[in-house]
Protein backbone atom coordinates (compact mmCIF):
# COMPACT_ATOMS: atom_id res chain seq x y z
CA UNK A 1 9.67 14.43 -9.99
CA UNK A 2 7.83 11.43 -11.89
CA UNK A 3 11.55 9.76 -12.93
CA UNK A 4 12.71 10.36 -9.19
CA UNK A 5 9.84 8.90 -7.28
CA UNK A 6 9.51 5.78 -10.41
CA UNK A 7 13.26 4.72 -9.41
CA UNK A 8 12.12 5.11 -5.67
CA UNK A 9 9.51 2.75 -6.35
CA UNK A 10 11.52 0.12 -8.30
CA UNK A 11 14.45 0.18 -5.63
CA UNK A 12 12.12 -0.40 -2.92
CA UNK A 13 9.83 -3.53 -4.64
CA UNK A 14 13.39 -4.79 -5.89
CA UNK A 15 14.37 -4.84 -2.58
CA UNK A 16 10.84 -6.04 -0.25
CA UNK A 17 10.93 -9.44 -1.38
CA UNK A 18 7.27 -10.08 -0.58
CA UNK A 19 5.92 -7.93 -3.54
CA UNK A 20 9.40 -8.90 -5.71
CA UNK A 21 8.24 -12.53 -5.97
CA UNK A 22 4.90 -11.86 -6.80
CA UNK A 23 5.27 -10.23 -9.81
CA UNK A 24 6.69 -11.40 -12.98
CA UNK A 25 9.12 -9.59 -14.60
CA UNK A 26 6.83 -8.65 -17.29
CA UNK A 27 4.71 -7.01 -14.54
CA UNK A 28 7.22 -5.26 -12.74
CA UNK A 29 8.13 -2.16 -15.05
CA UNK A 30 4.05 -2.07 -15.58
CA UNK A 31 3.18 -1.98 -11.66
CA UNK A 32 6.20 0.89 -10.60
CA UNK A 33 4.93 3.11 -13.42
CA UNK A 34 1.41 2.96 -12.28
CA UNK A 35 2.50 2.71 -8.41
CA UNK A 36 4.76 6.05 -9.24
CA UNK A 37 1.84 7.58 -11.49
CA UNK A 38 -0.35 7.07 -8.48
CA UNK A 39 1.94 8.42 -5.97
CA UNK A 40 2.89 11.65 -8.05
CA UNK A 41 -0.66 12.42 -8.64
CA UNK A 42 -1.50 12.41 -5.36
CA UNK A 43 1.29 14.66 -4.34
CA UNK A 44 0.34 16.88 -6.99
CA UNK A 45 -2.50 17.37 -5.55
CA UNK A 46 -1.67 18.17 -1.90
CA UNK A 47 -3.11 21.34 -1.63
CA UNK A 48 -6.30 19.57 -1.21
CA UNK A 49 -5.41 17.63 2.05
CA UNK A 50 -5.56 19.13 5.36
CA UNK A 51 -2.25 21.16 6.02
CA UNK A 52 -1.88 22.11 2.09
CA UNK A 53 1.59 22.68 1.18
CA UNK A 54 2.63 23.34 4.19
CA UNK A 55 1.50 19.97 5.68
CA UNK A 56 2.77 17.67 2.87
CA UNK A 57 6.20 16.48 4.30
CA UNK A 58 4.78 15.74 7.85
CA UNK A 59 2.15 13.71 6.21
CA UNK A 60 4.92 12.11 3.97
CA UNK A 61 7.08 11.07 7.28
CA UNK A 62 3.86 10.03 8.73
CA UNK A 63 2.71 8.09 6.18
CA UNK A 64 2.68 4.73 8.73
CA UNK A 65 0.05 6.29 10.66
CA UNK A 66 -3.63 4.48 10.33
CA UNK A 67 -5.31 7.84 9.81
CA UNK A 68 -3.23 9.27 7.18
CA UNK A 69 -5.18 11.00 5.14
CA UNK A 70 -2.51 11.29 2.09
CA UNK A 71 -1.70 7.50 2.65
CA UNK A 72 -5.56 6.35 2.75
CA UNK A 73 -6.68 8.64 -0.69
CA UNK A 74 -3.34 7.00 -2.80
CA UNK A 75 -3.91 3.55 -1.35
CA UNK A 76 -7.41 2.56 -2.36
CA UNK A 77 -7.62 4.15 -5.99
CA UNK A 78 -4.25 2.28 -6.64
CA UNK A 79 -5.75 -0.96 -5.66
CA UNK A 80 -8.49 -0.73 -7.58
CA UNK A 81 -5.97 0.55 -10.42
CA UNK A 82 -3.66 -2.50 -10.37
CA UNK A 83 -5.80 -5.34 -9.77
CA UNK A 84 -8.01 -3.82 -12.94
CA UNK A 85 -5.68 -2.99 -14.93
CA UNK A 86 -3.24 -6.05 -14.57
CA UNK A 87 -5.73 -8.32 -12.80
CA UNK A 88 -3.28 -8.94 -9.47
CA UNK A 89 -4.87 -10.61 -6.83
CA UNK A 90 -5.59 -9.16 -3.49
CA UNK A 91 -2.41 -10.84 -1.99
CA UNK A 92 -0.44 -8.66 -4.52
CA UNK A 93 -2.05 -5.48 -4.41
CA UNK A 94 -2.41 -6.09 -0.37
CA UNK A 95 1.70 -5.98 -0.76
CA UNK A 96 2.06 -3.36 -2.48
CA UNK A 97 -0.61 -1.07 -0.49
CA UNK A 98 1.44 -2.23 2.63
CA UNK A 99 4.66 -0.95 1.13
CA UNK A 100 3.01 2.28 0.36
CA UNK A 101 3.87 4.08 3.81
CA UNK A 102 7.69 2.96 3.58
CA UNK A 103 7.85 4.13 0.31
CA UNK A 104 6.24 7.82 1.20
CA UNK A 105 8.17 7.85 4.15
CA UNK A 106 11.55 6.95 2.26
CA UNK A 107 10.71 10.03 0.14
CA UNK A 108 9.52 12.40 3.00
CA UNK A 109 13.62 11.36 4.55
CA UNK A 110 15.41 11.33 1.07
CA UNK A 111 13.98 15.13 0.48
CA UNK A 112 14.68 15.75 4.04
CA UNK A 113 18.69 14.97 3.58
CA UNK A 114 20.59 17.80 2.65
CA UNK A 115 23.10 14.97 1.42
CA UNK A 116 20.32 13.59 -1.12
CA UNK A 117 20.12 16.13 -3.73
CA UNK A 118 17.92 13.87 -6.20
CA UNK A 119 14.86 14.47 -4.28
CA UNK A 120 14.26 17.92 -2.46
CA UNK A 121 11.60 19.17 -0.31
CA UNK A 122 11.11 22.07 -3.16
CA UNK A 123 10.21 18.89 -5.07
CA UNK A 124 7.71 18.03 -2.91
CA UNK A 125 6.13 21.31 -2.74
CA UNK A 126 6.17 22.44 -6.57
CA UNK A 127 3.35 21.96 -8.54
CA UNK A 128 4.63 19.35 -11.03
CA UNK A 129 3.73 19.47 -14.76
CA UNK A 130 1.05 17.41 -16.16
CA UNK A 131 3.08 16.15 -18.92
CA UNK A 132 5.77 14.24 -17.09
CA UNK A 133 2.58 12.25 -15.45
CA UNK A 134 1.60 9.21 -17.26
CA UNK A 135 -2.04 8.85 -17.61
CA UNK A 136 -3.73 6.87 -15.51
């Protein structure tokens, strides 16, 4: 699921201008991986949010929502992540934490479409192995 949810990422920051311009293109392959390692991590560990398993893709397609929980636990350890480990500054990782909800919501829909069979909802709800994680 790493590989599927890393092109995710790269599509949509090639394609939101806002965070495409503020990173060089030395920084770019850098920031996806550890956006992506983020964002698998914290799916991997969905049984610990409210809902479990079961709760996972509603969170996902609500991901735009203020008080959502699976948006607010990815969004402020990544921050911290990229602007230590690559030293952005707050307007960048303030771009990329605003992206976060379209990009979990643009995975909750891809999994949803039976027409997209890159990402599935089984996907979602495997445990994924450690190994295909890069470490944060």
């Amino acid at each position: 699921m790493f590989d599927k949810i890393l092109e995710l990422v790269k599509e949509h920051f090639e394609n939101n201008p806002e965070i495409k311009s503020k990173l060089t293109d030395e920084q770019k392959d850098a920031v996806a991986t550890e956006v992506a390692t983020h964002l698998t991590t914290g799916l991997t560990n969905h049984e610990a949010l409210p809902g479990g398993t079961g709760g996972i893709l509603s969170m996902l397609e609500n991901a735009g929502s203020a008080d959502n929980p699976l948006t607010n636990a990815m969004e402020s350890g990544l921050i911290n992540s990229l602007a230590c480990k690559f030293g952005l500054s707050h307007a960048v990782t303030g771009a990329i934490a605003e992206a976060l909800p379209g990009l979990l919501q643009k995975f909750a829909l891809r999994a949803k479409d039976p027409n997209d069979k890159n990402i599935t909802t089984t996907d979602i709800t495997r445990p994924i192995n450690d190994k295909t994680i890069p470490a944060i």
